[in-house]
N, C-alpha and C. Protein backbone atom coordinates (compact mmCIF):
# COMPACT_ATOMS: atom_id res chain seq x y z
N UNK A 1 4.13 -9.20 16.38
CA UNK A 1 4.56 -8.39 15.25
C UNK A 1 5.26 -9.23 14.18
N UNK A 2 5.83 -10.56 14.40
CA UNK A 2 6.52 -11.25 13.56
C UNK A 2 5.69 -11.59 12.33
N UNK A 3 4.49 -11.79 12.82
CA UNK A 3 3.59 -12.18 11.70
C UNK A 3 3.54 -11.47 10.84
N UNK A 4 3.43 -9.90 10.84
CA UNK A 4 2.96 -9.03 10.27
C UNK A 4 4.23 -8.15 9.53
N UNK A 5 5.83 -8.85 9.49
CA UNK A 5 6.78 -8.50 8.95
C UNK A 5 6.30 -8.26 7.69
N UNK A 6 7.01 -7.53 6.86
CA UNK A 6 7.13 -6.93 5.55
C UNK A 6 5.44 -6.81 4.86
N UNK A 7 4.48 -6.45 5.82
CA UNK A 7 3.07 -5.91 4.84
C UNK A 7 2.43 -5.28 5.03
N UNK A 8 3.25 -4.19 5.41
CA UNK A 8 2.41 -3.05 5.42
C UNK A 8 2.96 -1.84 4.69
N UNK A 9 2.36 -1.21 3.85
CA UNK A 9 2.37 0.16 3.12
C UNK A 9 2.65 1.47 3.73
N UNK A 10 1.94 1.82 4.87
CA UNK A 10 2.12 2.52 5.53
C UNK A 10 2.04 2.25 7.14
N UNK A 11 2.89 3.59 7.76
CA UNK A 11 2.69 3.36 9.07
C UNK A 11 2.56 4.87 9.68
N UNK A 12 1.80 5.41 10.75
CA UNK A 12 2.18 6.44 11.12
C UNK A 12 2.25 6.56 12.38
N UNK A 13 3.59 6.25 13.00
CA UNK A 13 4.17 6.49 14.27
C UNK A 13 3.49 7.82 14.68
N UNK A 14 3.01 7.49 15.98
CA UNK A 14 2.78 8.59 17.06
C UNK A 14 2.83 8.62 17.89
N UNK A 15 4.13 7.79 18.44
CA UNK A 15 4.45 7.52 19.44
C UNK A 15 5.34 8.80 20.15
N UNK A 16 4.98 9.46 21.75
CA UNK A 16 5.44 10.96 21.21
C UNK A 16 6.88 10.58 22.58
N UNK A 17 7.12 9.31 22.75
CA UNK A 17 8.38 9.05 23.66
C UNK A 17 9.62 8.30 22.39
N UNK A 18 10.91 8.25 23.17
CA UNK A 18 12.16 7.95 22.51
C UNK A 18 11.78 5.88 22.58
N UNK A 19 11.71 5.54 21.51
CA UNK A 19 11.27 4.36 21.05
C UNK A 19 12.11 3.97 20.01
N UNK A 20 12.04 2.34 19.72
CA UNK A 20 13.17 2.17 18.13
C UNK A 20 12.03 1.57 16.87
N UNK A 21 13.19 2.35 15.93
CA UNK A 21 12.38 2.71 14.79
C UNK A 21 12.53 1.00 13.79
N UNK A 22 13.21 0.57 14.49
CA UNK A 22 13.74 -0.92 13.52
C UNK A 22 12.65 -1.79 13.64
N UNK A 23 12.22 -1.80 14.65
CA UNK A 23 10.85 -2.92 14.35
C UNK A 23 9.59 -2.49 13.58
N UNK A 24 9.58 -0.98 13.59
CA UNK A 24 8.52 -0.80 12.79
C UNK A 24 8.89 -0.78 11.76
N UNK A 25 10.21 -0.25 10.72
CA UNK A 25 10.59 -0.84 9.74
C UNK A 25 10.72 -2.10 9.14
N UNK A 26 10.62 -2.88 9.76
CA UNK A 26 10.40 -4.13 9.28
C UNK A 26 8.85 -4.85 9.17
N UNK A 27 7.84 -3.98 9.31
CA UNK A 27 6.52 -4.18 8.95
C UNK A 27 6.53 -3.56 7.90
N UNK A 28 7.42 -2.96 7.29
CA UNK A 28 7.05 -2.20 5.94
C UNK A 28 7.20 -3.01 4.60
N UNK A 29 6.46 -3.21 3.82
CA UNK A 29 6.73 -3.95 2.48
C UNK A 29 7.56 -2.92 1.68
N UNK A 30 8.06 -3.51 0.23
CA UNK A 30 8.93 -2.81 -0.72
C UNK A 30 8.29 -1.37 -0.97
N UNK A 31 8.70 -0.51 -0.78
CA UNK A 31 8.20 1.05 -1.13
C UNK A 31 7.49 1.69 -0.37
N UNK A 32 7.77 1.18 1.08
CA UNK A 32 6.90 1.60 2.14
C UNK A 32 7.14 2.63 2.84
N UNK A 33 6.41 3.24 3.87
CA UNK A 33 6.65 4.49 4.18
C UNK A 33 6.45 4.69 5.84
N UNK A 34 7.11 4.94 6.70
CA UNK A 34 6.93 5.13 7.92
C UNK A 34 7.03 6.73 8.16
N UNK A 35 5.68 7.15 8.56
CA UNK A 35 5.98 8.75 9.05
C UNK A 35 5.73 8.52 10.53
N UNK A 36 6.71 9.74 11.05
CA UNK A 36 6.87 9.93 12.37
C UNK A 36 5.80 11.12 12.55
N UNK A 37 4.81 11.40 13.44
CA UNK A 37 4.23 12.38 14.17
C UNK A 37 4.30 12.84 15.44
N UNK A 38 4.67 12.17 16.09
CA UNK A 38 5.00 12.39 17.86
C UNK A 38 6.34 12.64 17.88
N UNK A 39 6.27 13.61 18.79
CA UNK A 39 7.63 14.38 19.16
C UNK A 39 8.46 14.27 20.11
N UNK A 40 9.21 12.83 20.22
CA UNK A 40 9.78 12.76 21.26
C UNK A 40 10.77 13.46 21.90
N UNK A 41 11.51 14.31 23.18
CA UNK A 41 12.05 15.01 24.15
C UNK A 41 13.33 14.40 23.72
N UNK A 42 13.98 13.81 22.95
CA UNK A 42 15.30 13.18 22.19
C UNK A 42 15.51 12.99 20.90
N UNK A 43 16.55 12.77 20.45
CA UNK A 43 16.04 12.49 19.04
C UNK A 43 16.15 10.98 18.46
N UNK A 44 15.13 10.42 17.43
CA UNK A 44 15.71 8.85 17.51
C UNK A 44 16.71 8.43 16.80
N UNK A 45 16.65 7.38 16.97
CA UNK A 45 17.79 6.97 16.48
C UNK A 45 17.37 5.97 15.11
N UNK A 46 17.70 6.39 13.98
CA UNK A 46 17.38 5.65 12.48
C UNK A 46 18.30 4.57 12.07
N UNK A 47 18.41 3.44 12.41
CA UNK A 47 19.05 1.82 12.46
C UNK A 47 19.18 2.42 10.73
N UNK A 48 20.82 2.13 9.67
CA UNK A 48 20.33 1.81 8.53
C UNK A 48 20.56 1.02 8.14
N UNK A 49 21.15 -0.32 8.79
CA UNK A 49 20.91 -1.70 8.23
C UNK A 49 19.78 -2.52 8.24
N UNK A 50 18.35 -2.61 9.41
CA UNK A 50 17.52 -2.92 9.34
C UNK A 50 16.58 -2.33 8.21
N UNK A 51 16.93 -1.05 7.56
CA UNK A 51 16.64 -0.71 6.21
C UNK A 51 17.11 -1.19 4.67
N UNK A 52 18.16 -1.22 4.99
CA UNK A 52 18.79 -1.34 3.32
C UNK A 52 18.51 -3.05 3.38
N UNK A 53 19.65 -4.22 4.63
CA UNK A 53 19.23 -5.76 4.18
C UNK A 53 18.02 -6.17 4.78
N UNK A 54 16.86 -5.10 5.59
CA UNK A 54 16.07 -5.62 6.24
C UNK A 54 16.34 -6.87 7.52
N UNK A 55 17.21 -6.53 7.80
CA UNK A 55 17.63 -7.00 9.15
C UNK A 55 19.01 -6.68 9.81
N UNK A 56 18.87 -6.48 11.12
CA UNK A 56 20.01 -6.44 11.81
C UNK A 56 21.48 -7.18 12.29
N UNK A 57 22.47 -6.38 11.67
CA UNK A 57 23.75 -7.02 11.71
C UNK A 57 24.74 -6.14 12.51
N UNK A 58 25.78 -6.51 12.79
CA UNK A 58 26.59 -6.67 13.88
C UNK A 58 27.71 -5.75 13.01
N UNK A 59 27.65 -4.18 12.78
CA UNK A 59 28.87 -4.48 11.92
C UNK A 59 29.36 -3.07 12.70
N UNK A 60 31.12 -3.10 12.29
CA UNK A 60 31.78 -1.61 13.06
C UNK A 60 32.25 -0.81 12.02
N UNK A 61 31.31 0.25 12.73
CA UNK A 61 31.40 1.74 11.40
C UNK A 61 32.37 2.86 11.78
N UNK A 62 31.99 3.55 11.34
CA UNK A 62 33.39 4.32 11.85
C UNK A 62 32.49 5.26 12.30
N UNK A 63 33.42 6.10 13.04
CA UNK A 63 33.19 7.43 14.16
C UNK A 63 32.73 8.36 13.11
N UNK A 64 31.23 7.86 13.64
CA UNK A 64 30.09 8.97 12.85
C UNK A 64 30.19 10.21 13.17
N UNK A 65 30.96 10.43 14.57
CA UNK A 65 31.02 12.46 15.22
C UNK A 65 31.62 12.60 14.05
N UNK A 66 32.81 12.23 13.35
CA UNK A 66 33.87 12.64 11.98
C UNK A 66 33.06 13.08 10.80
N UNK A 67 31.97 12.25 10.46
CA UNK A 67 31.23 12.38 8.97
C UNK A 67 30.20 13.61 9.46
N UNK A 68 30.03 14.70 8.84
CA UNK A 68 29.10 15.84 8.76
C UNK A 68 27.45 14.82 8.92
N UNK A 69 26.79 15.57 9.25
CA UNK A 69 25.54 14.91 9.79
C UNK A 69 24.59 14.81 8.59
N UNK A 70 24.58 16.38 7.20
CA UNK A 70 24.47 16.15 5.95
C UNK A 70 25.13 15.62 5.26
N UNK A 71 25.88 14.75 5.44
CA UNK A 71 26.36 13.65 4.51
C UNK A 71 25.78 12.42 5.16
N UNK A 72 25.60 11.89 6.14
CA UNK A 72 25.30 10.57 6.64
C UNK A 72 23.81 10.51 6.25
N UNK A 73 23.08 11.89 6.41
CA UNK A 73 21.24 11.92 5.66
C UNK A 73 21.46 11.57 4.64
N UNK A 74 22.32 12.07 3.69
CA UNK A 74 22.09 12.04 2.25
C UNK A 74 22.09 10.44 2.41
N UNK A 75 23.57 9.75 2.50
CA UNK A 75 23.98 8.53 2.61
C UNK A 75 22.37 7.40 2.80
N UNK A 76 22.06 7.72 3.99
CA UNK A 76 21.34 6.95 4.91
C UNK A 76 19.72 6.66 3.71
N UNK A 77 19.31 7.89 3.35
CA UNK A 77 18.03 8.19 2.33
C UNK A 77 18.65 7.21 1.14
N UNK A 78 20.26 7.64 0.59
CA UNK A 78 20.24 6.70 -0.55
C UNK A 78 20.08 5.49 -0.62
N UNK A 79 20.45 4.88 0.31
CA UNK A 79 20.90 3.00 0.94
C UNK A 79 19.28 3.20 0.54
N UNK A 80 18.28 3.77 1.81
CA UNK A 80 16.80 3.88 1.73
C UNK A 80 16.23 3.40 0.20
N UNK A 81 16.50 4.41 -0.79
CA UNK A 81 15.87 3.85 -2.00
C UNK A 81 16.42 3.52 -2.67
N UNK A 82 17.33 3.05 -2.79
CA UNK A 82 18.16 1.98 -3.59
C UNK A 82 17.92 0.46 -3.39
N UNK A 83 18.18 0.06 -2.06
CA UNK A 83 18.05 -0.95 -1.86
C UNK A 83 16.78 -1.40 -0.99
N UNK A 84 16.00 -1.31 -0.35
CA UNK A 84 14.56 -1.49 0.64
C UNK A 84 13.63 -1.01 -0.20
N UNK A 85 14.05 0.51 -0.77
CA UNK A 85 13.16 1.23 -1.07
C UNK A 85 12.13 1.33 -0.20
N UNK A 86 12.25 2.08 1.53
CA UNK A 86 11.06 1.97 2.28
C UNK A 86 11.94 3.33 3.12
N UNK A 87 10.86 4.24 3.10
CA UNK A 87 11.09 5.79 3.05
C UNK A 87 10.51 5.79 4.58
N UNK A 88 11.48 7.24 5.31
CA UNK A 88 10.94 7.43 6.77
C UNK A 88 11.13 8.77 6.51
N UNK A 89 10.14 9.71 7.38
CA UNK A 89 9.66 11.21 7.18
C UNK A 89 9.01 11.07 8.35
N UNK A 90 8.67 12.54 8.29
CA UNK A 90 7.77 13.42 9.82
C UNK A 90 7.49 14.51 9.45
N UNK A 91 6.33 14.74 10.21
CA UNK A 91 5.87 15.98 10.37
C UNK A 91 5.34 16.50 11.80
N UNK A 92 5.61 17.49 12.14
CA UNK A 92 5.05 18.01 13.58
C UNK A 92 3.52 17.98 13.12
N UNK A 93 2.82 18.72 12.53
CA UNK A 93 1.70 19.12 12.08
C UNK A 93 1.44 18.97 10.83
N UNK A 94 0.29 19.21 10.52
CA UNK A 94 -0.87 19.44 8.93
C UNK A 94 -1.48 20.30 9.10
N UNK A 95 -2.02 20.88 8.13
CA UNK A 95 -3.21 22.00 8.13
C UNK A 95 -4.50 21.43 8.18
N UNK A 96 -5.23 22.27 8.45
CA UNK A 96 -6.89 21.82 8.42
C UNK A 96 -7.12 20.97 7.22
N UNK A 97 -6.55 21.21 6.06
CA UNK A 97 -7.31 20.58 4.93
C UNK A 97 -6.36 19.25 4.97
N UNK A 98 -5.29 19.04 5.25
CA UNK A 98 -4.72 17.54 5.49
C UNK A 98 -5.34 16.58 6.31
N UNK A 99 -5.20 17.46 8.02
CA UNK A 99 -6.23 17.23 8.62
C UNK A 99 -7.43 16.50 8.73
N UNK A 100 -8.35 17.30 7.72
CA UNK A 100 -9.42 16.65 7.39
C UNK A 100 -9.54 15.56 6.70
N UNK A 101 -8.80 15.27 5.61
CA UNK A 101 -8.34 14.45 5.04
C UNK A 101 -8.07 12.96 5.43
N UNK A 102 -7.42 13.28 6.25
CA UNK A 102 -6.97 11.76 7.58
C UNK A 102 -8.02 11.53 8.19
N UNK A 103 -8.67 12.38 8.54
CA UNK A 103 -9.75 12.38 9.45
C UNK A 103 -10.98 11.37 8.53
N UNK A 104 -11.22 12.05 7.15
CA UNK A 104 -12.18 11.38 6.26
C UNK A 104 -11.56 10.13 5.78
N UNK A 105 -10.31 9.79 5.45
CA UNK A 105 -9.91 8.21 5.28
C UNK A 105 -9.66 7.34 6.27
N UNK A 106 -9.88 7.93 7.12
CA UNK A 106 -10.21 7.04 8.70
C UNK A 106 -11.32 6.60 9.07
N UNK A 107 -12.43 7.12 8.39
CA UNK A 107 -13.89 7.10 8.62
C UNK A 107 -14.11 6.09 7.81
N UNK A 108 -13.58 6.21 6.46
CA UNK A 108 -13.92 5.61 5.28
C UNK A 108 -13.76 3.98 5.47
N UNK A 109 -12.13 4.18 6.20
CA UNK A 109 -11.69 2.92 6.21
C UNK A 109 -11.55 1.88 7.43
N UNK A 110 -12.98 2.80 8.63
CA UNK A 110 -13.32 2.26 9.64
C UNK A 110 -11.43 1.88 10.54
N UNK A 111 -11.35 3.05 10.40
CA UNK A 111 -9.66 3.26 11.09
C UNK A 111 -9.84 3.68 12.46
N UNK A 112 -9.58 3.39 13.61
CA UNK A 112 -10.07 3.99 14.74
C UNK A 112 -8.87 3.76 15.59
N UNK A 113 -8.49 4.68 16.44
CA UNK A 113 -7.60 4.79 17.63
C UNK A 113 -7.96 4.22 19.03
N UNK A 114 -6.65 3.09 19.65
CA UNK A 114 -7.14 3.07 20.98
C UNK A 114 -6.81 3.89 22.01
N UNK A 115 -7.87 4.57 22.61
CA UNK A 115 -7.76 5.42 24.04
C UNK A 115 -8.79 4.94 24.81
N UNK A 116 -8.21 6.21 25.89
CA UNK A 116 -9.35 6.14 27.52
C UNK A 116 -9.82 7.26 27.24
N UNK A 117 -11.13 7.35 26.88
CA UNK A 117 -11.63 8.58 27.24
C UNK A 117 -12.21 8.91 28.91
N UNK A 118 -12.04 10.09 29.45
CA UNK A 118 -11.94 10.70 30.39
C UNK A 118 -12.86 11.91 30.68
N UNK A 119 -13.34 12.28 31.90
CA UNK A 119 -13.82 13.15 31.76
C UNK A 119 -13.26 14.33 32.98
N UNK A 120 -13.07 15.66 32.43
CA UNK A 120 -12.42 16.45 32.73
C UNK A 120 -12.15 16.17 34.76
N UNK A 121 -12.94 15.51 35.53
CA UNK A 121 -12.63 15.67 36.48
C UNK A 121 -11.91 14.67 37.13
N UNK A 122 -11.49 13.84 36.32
CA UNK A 122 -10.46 12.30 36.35
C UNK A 122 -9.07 13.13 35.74
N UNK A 123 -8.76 13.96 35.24
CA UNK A 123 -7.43 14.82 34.68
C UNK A 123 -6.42 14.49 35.79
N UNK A 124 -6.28 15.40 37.16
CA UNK A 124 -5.34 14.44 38.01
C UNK A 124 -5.11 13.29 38.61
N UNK A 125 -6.39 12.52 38.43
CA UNK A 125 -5.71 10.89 38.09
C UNK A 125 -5.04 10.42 37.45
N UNK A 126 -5.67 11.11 36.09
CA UNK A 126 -5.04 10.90 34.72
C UNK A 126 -3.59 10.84 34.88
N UNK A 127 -2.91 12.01 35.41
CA UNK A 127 -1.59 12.42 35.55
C UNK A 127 -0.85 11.62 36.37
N UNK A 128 -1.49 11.03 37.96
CA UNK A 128 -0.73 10.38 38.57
C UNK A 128 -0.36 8.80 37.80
N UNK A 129 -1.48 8.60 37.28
CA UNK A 129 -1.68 7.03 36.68
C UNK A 129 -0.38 7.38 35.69
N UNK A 130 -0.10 8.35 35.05
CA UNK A 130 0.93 8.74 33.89
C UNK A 130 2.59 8.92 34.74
N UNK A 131 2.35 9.17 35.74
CA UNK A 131 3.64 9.46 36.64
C UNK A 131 3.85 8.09 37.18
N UNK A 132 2.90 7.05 37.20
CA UNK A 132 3.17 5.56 37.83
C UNK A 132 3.24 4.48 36.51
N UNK A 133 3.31 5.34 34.84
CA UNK A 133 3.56 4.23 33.78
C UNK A 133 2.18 3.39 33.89
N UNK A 134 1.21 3.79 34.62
CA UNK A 134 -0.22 2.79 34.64
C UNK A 134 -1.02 3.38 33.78
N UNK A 135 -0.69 3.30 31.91
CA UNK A 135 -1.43 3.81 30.90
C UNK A 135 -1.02 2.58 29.82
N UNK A 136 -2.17 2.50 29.18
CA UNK A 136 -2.22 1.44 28.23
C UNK A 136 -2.44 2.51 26.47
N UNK A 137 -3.06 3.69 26.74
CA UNK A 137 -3.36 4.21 25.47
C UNK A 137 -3.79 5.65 26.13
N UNK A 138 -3.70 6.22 25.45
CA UNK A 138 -3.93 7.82 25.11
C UNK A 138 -5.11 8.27 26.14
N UNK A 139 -4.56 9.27 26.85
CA UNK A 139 -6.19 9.54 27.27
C UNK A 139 -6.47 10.86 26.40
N UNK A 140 -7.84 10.80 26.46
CA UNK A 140 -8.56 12.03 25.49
C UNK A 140 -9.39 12.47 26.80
N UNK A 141 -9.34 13.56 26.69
CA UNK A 141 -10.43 14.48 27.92
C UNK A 141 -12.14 14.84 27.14
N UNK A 142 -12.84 14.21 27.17
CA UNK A 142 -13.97 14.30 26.71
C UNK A 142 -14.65 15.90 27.20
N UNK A 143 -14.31 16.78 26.61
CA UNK A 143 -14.40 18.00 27.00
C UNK A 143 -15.71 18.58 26.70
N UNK A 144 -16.70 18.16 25.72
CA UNK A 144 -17.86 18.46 25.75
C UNK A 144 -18.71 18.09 26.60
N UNK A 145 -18.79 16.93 27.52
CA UNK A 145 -19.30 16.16 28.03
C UNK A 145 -19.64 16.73 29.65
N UNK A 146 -18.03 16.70 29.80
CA UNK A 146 -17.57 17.54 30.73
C UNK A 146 -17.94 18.55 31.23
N UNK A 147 -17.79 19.74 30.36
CA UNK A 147 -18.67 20.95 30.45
C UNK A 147 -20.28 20.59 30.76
N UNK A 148 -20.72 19.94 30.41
CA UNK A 148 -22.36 19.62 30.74
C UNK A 148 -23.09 19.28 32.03
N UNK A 149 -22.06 18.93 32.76
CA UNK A 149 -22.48 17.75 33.90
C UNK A 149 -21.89 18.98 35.08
């Protein structure tokens, strides 16, 4: 990932476990944008010094329980475009027509996802292999396929 510091435009996390957001911020070039889509079971945690000087420092802040949680957003967004200028957002979902959208500039731009595709009768493997951390990428249940056989 070192290589690939500060050049990228966009990113779209979908990572749907509690992960840190600082290294992918730092693939972002000036005005860049990291959206979150995966919903992790915690909430993360948004580093804002690896945002504003683009790298991590050692410093003691004060007892954030004290500052209202809408004031530290506001705060945190301003540092964001003032100084990095490299924006973080989420969305649970899109509609069909967004949707499609991603779907057609993915095609366009020969964008492709790594998974295991699977077929419906590998599902409780699937799960144990997921209960033993023995997953490298996404499984997709090839569900048309499935049904056929």
């Amino acid at each position: 990932m070192q290589a690939a510091m500060g050049t990228m435009d966009y990113i779209i996390d979908t990572v749907s476990a509690v992960h840190a957001l600082a290294p992918l911020i730092g693939l972002l070039k000036l005005n860049g944008k990291l959206v979150t889509v995966g919903l992790p079971d915690k909430p993360l945690e948004l580093p804002i010094f690896p945002l504003v000087l683009g790298e991590t420092r050692s410093v003691k802040l004060p007892d954030q329980s004290q500052i209202p949680k809408q004031i530290l957003t506001n705060c945190l967004y301003f540092l964001l475009v003032v100084f990095m200028r490299k924006l973080v957002g989420g969305s649970d979902i899109g509609g069909v027509k967004e949707t499609q959208e991603v779907l057609d500039f993915c095609a366009k731009h020969n964008i492709t996802s790594d998974i295991e595709l699977i077929q419906m009768d590998y599902v409780n493997t699937a799960m144990e292999r997921i209960a033993k951390s023995d997953v490298r990428y996404r499984f997709v249940i090839d569900v048309g396929n499935s049904l056929t056989q």
